[in-house]
C-alpha atoms as a PDB file:
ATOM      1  CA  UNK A   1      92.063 107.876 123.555  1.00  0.00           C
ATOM      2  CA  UNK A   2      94.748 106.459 121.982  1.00  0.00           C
ATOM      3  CA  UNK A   3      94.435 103.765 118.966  1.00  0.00           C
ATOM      4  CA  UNK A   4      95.576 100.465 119.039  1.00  0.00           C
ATOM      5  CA  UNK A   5      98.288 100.351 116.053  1.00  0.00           C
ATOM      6  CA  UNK A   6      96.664  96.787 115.196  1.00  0.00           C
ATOM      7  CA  UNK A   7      93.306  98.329 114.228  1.00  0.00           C
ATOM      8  CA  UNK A   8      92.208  99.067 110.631  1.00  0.00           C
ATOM      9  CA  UNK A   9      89.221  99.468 109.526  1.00  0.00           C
ATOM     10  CA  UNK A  10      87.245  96.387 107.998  1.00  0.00           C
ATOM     11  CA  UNK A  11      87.814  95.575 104.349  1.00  0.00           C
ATOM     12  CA  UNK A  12      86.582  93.078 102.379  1.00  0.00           C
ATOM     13  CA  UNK A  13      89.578  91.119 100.707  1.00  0.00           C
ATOM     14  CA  UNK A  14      88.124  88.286  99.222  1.00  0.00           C
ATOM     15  CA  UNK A  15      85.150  86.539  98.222  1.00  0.00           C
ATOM     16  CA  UNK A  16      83.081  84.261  96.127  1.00  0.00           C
ATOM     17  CA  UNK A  17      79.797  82.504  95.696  1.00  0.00           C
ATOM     18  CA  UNK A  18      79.476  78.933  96.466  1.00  0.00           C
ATOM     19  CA  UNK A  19      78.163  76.097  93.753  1.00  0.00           C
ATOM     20  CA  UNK A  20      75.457  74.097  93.228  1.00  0.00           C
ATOM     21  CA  UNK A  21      72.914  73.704  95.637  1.00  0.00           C
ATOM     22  CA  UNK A  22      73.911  76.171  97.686  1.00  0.00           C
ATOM     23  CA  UNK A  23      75.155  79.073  94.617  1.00  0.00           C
ATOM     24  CA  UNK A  24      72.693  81.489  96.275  1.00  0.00           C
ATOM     25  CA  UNK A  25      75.714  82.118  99.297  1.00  0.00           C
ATOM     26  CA  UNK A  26      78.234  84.679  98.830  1.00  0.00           C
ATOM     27  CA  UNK A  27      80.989  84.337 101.241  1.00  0.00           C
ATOM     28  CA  UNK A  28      83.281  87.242 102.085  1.00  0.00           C
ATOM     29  CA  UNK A  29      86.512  87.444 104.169  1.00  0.00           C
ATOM     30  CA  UNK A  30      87.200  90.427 106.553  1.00  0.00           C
ATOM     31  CA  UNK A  31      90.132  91.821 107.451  1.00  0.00           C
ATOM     32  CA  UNK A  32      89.365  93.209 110.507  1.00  0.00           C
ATOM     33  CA  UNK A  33      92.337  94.004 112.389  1.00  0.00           C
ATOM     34  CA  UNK A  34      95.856  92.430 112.745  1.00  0.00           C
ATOM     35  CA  UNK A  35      96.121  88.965 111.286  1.00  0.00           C
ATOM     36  CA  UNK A  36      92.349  88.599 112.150  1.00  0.00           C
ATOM     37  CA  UNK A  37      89.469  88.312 110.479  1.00  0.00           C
ATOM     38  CA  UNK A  38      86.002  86.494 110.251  1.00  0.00           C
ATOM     39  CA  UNK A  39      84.357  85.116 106.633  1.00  0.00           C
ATOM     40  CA  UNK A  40      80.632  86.564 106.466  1.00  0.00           C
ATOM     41  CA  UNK A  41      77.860  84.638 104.416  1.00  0.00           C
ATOM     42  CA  UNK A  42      75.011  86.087 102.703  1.00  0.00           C
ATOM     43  CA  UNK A  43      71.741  83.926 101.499  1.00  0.00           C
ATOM     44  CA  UNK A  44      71.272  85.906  98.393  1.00  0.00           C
ATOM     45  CA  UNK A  45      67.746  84.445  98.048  1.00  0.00           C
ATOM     46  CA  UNK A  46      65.045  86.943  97.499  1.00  0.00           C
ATOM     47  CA  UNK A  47      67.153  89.651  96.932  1.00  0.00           C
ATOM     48  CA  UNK A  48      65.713  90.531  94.325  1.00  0.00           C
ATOM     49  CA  UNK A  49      62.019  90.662  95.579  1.00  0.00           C
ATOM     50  CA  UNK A  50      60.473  93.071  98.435  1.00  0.00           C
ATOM     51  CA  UNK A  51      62.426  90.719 101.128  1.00  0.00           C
ATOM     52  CA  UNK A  52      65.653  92.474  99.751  1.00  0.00           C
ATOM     53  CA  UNK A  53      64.763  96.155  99.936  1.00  0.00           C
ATOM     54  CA  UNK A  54      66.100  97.162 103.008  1.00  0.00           C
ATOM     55  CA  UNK A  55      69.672  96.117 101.675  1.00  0.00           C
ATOM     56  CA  UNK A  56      71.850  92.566 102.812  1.00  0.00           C
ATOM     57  CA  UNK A  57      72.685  91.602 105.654  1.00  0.00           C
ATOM     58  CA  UNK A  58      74.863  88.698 106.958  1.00  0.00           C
ATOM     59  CA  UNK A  59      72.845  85.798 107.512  1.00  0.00           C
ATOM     60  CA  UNK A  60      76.202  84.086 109.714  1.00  0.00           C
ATOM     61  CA  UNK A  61      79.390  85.537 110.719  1.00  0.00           C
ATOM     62  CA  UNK A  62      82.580  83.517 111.742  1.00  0.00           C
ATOM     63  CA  UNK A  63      84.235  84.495 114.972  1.00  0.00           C
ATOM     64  CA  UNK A  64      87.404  85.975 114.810  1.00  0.00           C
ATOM     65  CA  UNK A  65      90.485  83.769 113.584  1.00  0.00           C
ATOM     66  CA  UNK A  66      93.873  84.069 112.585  1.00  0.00           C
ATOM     67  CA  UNK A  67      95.539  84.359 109.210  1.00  0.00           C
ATOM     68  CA  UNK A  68      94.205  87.330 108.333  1.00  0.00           C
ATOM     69  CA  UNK A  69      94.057  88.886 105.480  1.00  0.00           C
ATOM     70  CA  UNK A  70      93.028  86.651 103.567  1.00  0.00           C
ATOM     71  CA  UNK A  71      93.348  86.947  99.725  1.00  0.00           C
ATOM     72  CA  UNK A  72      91.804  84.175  98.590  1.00  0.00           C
ATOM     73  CA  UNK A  73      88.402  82.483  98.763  1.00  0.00           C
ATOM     74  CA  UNK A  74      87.462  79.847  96.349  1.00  0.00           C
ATOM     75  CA  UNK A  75      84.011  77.241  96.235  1.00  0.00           C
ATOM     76  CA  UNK A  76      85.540  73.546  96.415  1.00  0.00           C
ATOM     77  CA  UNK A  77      84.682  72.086  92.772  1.00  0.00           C
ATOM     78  CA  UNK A  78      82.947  68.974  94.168  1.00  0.00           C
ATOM     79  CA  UNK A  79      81.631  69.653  97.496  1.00  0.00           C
ATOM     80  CA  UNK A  80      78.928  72.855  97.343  1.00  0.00           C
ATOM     81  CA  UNK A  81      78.700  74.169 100.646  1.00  0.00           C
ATOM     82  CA  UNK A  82      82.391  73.546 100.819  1.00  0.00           C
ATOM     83  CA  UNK A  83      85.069  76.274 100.321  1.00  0.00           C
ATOM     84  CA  UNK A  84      88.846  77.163 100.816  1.00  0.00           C
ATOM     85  CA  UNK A  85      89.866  80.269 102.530  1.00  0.00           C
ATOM     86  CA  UNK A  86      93.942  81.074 102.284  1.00  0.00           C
ATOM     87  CA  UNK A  87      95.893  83.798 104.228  1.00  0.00           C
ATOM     88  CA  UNK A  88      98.930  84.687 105.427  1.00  0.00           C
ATOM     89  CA  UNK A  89     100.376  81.316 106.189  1.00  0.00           C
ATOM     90  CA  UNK A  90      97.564  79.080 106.492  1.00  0.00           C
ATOM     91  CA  UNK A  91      94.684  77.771 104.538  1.00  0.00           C
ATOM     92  CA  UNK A  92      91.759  77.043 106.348  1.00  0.00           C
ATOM     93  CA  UNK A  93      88.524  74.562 104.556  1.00  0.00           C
ATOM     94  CA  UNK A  94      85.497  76.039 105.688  1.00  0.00           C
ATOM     95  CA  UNK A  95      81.931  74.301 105.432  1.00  0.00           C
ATOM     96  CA  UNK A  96      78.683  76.530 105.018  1.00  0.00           C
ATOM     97  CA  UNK A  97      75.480  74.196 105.868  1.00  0.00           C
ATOM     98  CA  UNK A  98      71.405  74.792 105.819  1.00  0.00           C
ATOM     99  CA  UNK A  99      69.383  74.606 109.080  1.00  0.00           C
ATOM    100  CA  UNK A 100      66.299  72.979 109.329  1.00  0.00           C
ATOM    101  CA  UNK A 101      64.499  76.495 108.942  1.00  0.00           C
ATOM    102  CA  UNK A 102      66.273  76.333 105.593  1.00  0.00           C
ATOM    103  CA  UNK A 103      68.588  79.412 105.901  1.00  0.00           C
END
């Protein structure tokens, strides 16, 4: 089958963890093909205990967007769950909240 000349394969090209309350999220940006990609976030909590053995997975995962890739990814300074996501040509302020289940 022949490849589609937009495809690459996933790479992480950016991330950080957020502050504050919430400085147990790691967010990372994906390139995943083109000039899109999706920002993953990982609750980092209990890693470190038996709940983390099997490895980490995403606990959320953006849909696809434009702007892609993205090379930079920074926590806002006053705002915790609050963090700035640039790429080629745009900048994009992205908000990471808690459900009630408390991930």
């Amino acid at each position: 089958p022949a490849e589609d000349p937009e495809a690459c394969a996933p790479a992480v090209t950016a991330c950080s963890f957020l502050r504050g309350s919430f400085a147990f999220v790691l967010v990372a940006a994906v390139h995943a093909r083109g000039s899109y990609g999706e920002v993953l976030a990982y609750d980092l909590r209990g890693f470190g205990s038996d709940e983390g053995a099997g490895g980490v997975k995403a606990s959320h995962e953006t849909d696809s967007f434009e702007g892609a890739p993205f090379g930079e990814l920074s926590a806002h300074h006053s705002q915790d769950g609050v963090f700035l996501l640039g790429g080629a040509g745009k900048v994009r302020v992205l908000q990471v909240r808690q459900n009630s289940g408390g991930r």
